[in-house]
Protein backbone atom coordinates (compact mmCIF):
# COMPACT_ATOMS: atom_id res chain seq x y z
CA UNK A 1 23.16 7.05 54.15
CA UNK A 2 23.98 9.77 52.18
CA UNK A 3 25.12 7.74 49.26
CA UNK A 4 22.79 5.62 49.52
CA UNK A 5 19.57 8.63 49.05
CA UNK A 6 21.56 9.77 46.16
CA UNK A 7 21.63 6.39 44.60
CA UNK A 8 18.13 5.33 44.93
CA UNK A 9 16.22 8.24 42.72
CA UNK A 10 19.22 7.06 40.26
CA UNK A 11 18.43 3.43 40.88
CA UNK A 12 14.67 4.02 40.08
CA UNK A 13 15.08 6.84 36.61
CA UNK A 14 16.96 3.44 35.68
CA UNK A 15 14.59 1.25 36.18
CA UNK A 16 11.59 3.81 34.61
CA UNK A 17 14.03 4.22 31.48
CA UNK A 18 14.48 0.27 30.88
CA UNK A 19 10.57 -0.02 31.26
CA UNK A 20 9.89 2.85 29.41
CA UNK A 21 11.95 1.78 26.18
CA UNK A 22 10.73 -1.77 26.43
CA UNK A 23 7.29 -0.51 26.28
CA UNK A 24 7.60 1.45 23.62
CA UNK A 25 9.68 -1.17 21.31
CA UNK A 26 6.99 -4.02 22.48
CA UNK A 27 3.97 -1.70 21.29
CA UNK A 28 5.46 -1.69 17.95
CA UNK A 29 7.47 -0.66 14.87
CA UNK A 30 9.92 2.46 15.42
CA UNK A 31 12.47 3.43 12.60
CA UNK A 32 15.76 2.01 12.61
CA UNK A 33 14.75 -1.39 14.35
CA UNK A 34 17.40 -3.16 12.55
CA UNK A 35 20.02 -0.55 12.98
CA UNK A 36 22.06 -2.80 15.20
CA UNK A 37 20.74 -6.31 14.62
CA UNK A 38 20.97 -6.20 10.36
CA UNK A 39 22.30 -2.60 9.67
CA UNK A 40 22.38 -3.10 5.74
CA UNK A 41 19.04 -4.56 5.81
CA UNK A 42 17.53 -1.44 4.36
CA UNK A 43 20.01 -1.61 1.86
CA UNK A 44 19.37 -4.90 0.87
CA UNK A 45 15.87 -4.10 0.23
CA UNK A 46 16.21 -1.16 -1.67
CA UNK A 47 19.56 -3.06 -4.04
CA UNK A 48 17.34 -5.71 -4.57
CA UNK A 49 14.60 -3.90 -5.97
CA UNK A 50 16.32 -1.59 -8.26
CA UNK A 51 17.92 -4.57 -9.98
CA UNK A 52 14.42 -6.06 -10.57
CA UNK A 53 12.92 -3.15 -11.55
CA UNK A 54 15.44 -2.04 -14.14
CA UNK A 55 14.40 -5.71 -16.32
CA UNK A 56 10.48 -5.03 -15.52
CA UNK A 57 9.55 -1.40 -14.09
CA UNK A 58 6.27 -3.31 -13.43
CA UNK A 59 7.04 -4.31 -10.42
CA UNK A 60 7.09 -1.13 -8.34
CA UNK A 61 3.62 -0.53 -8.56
CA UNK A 62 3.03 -4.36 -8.10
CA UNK A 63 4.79 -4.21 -4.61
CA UNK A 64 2.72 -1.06 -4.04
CA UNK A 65 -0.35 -3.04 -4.48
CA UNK A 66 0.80 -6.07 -2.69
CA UNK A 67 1.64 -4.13 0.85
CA UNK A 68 -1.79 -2.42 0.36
CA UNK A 69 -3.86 -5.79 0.41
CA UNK A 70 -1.72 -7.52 2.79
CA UNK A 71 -2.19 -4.86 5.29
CA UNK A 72 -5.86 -4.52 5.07
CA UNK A 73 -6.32 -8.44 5.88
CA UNK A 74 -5.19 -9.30 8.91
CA UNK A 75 -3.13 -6.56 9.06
CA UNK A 76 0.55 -6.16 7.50
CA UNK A 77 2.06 -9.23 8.57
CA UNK A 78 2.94 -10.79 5.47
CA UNK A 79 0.43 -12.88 5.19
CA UNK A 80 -0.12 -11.82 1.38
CA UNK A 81 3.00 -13.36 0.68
CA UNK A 82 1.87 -17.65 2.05
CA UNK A 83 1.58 -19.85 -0.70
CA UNK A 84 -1.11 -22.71 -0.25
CA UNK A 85 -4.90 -23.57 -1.22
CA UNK A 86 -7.37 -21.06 0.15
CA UNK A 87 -4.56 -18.12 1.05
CA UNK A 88 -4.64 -15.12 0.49
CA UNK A 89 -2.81 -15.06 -2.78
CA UNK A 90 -5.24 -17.45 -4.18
CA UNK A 91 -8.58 -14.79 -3.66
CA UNK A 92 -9.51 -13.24 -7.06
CA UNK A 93 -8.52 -9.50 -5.89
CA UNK A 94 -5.40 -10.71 -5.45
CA UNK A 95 -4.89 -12.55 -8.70
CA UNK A 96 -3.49 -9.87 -10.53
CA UNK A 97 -0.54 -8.84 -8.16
CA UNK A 98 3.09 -8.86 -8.84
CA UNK A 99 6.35 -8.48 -7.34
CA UNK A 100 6.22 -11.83 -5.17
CA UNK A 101 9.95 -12.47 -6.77
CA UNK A 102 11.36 -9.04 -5.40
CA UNK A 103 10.53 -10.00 -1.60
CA UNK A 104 11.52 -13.72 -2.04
CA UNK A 105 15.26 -12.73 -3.52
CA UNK A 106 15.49 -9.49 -1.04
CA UNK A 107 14.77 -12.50 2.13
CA UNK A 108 17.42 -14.63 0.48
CA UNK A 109 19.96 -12.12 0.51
CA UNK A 110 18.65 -10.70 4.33
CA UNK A 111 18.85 -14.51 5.35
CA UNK A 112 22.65 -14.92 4.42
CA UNK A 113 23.60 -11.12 5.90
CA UNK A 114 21.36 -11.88 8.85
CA UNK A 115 19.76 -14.95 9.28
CA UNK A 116 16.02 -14.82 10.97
CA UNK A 117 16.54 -11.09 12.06
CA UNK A 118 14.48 -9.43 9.44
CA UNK A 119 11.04 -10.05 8.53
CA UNK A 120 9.42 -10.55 5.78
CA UNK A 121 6.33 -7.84 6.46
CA UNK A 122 9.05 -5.49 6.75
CA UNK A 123 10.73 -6.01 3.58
CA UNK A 124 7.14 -5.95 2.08
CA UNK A 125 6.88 -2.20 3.76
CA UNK A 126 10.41 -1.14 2.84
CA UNK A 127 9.63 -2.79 -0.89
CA UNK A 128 6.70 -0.69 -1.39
CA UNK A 129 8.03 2.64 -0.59
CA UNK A 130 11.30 2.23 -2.47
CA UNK A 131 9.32 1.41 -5.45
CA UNK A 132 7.63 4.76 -4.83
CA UNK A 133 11.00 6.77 -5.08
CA UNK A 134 12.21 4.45 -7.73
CA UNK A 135 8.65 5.84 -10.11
CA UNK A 136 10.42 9.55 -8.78
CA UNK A 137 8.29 10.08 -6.10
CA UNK A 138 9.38 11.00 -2.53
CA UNK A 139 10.88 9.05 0.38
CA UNK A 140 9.33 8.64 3.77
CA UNK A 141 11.26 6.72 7.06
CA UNK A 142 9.63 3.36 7.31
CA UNK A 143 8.98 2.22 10.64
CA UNK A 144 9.93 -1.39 11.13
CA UNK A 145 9.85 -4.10 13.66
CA UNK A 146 6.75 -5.77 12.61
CA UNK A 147 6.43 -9.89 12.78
CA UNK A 148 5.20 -12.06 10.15
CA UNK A 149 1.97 -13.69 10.85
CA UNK A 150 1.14 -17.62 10.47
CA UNK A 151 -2.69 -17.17 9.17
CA UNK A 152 -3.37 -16.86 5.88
CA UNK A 153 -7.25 -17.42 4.64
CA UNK A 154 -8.61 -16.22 1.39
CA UNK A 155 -12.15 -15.71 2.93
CA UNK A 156 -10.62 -12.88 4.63
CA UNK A 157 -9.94 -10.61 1.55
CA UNK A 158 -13.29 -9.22 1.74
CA UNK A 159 -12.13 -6.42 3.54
CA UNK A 160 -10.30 -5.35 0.59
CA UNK A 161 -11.45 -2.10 -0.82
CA UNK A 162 -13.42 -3.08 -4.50
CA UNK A 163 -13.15 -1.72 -7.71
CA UNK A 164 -16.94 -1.32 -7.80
CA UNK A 165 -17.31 0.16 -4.02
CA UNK A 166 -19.20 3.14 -3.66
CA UNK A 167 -17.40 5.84 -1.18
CA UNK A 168 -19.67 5.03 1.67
CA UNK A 169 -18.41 1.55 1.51
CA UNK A 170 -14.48 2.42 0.82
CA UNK A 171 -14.98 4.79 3.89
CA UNK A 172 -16.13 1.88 5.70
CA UNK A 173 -13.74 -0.50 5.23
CA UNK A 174 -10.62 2.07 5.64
CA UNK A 175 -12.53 3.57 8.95
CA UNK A 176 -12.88 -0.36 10.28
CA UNK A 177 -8.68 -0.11 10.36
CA UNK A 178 -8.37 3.12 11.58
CA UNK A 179 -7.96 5.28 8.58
CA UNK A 180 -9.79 8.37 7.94
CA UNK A 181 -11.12 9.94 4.44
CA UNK A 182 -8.25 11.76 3.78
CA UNK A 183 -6.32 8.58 4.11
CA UNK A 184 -8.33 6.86 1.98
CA UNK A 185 -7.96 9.67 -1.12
CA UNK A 186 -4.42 9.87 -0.63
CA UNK A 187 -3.51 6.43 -0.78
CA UNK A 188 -5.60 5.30 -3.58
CA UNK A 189 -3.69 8.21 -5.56
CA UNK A 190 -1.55 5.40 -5.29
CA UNK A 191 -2.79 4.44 -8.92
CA UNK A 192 -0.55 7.59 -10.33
CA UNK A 193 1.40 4.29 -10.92
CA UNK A 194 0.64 1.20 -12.76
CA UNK A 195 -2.36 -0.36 -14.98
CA UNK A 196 -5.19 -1.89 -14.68
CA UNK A 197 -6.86 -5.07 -16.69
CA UNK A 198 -9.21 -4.21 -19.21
CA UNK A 199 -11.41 -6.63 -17.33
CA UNK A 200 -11.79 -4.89 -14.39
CA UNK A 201 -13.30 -1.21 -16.01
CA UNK A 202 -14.32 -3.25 -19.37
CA UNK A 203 -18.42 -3.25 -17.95
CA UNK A 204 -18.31 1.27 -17.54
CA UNK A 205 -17.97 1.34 -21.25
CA UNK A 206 -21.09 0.16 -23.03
CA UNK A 207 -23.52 -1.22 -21.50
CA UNK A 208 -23.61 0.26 -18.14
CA UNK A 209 -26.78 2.14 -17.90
CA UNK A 210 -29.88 1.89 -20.11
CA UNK A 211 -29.68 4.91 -21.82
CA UNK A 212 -27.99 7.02 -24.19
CA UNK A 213 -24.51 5.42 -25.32
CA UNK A 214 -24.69 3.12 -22.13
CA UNK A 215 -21.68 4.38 -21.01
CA UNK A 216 -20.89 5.42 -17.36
CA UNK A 217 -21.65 9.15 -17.68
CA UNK A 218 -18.90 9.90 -15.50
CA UNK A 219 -16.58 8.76 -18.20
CA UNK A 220 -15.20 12.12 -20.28
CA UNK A 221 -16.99 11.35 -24.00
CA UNK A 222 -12.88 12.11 -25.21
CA UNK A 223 -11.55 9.38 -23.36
CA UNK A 224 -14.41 7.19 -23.23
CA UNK A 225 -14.06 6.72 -27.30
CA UNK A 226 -10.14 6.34 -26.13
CA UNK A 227 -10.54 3.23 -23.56
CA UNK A 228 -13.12 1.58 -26.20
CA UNK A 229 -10.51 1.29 -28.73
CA UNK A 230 -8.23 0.18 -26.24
CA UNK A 231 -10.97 -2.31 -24.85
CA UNK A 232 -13.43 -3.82 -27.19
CA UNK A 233 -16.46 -5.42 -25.75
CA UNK A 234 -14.67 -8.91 -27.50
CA UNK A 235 -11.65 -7.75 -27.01
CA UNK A 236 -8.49 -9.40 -24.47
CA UNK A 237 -9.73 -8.51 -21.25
CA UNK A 238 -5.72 -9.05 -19.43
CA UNK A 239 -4.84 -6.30 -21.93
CA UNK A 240 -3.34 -3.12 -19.20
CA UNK A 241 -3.94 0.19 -19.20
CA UNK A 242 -2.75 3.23 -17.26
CA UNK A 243 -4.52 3.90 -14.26
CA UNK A 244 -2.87 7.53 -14.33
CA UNK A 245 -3.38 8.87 -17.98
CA UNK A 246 -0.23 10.91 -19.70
CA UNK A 247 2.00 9.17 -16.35
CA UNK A 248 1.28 5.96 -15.40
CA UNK A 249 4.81 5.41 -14.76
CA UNK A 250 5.95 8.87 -13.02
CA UNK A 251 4.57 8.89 -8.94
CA UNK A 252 2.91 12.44 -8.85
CA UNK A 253 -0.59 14.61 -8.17
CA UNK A 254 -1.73 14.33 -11.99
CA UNK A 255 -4.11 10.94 -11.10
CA UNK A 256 -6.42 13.54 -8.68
CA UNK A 257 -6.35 16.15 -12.34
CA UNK A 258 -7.77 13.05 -14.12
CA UNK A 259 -10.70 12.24 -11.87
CA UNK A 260 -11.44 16.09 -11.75
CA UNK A 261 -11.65 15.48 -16.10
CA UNK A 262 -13.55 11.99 -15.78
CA UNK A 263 -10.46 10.02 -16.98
CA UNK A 264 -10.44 7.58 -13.93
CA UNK A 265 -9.96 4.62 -15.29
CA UNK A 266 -11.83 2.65 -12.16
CA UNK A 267 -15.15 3.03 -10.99
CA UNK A 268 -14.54 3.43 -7.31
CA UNK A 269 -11.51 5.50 -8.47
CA UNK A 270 -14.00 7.92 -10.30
CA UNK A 271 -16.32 8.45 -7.75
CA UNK A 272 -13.86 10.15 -5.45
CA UNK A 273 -14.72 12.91 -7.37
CA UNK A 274 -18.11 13.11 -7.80
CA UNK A 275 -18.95 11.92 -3.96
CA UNK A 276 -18.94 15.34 -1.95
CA UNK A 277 -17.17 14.05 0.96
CA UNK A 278 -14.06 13.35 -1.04
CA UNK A 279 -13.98 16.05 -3.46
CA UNK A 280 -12.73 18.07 -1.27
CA UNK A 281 -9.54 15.96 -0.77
CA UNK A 282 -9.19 15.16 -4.58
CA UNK A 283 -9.40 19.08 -5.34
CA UNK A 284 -6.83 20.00 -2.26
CA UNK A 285 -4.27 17.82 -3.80
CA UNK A 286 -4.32 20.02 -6.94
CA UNK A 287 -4.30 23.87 -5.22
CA UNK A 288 -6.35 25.61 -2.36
CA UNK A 289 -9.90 25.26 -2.19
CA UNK A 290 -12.14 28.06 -0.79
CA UNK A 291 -10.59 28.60 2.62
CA UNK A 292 -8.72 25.09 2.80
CA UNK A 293 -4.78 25.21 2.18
CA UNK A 294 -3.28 22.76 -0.49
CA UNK A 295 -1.96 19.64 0.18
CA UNK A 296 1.29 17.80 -0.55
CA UNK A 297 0.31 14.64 -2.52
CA UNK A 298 4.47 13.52 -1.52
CA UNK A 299 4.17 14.46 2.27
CA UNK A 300 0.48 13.04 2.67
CA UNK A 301 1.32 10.06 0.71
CA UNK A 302 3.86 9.25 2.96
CA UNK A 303 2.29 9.79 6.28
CA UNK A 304 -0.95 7.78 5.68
CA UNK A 305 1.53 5.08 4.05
CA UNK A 306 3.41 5.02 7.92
CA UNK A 307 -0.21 5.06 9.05
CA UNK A 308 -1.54 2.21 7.19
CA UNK A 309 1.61 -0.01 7.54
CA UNK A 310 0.74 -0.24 11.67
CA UNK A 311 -2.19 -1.58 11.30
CA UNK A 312 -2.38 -5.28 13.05
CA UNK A 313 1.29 -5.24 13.70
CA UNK A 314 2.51 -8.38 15.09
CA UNK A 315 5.52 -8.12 17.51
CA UNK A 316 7.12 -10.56 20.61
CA UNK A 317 5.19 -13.84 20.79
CA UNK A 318 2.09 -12.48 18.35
CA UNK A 319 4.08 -13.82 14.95
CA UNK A 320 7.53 -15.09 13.67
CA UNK A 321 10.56 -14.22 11.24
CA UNK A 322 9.57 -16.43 8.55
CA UNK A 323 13.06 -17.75 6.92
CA UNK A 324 11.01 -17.72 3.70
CA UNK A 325 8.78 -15.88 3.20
CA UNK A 326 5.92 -17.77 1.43
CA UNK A 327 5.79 -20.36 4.05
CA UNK A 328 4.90 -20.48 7.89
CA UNK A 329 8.06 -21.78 9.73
């Protein structure tokens, strides 16, 4: 008997444990889920990208993009990544992203190494922070775990934060999938890398109000005179241009320095800074303000990236490893 009392409490802190981990790993992503199942897997990811981006730097901020939309539509499964009529990748907002090559040739590779271990919403989330260290910004551990969905509707992209939203509305949307203001500022500082189509900021440079030069009078008069040359009212409207003057290739705080001079190059962009209840955020990222400390664009960057990339996670029965990635299995 007295064995046996000594073995029971053991029997049972056993039992607790095993239900306990399973728990946690069935709730979700956790760093280092492939650590034992595809150990080079991060590897992969991160070899894979460098070679593309060294023939077309492009596509770091492309994969940035792409992990953004995919998550805020039915949440970051992958589902950004389906080719077909009426997916996702067909919508207008996404018609502009790039980078679709990088996850297709990383899920190759993962496929030979370890075939249907690793998912394709994960390489998506490991893709888009390498391609943050890769523009020299700085790296964060990326949960994974996640499963790849099998819906994929381009109705649904209406969620996606606009280039013409006003705050209240961007609030909105990121508060629907659990993300606060801050969250929103810091990840659309996202834009201190890549460009943007003249088509999409083309309309804030002549004719949008009714008076004056019809500018958008948030627009510095310096750069405003700059971004007309660059794009005419006739002029090619798939022409790029910085979203982050002076570095649009370097990740760093200098994209919240240009709002604070008018030289956002989007609309929704620019009002971050002249809508009160994200000022505050925009000017925090560049010093103290009044009796609020700093912040870290690098640290914050990466937290509301680990914050974002759990939304909607699929895991167990919920989704699939896709063995490629722009096609349900």
């Amino acid at each position: 008997m007295e064995g046996f009392s000594i073995q029971i409490p053991y029997l049972l802190v056993l039992l607790f444990a095993l239900a306990t981990s399973a728990s946690v790993q069935g709730q979700g992503t956790r760093v280092g889920f492939y650590s034992a199942s595809c150990p080079r897997a991060e590897f992969i990811v991160r070899s894979t990208l460098q070679s593309h981006f060294r023939s077309n730097p492009s596509v770091a901020p492309g994969l940035l993009r792409m992990h953004f939309h995919d998550c805020f539509v039915q949440g970051c499964d992958a589902s950004i990544l389906i080719n077909g009529p009426s997916t996702e990748k067909t919508a207008l907002p996404n018609s502009l992203l790039r980078g679709y090559e990088v996850i297709d040739d990383a899920k190759t590779k993962l496929e030979t190494e370890c075939p249907g271990v690793v998912s394709c919403a994960d390489i998506l989330a490991l893709a888009a922070r390498d391609s943050v260290v890769l523009s020299n910004g700085r790296s964060w551990s990326v949960p994974t775990g996640r499963k790849d969905g099998r819906i994929s509707l381009a109705s649904d992209t209406s969620n996606l934060p606009g280039f013409r939203d006003s705050v209240e509305v961007q609030k909105q949307k990121f508060s629907d999938l659990g993300l606060n203001t801050q969250d929103l500022v810091t990840l659309v500082g996202g834009h201190t890398i890549g460009t943007s189509a003249c088509q999409l900021f083309r309309y804030r440079l002549n004719n949008f109000t009714t008076t004056g030069n019809g500018a958008d009078p948030t627009i510095n008069p310096a750069f405003l005179s700059q971004l007309q040359t660059l794009c005419p009212p006739n002029g090619d409207g798939s022409r790029r241009v910085g979203l982050d003057t002076g570095s649009p290739n370097r990740f760093d705080a200098s994209f919240f320095t240009n709002l604070k001079n008018g030289r956002g190059i989007l609309e929704s962009d620019q009002k971050l800074w002249t809508d009160a209840s994200t000022r505050t955020f925009v000017q925090r990222f560049s010093g103290p303000v009044r009796n609020l400390p700093g912040l870290r664009f690098d640290e914050e960057f990466g937290r509301s990236m680990v914050k974002m990339s759990n939304i909607g996670v699929k895991t167990g029965t919920q989704g699939e490893i896709r063995r490629v990635c722009s096609a349900i299995n």
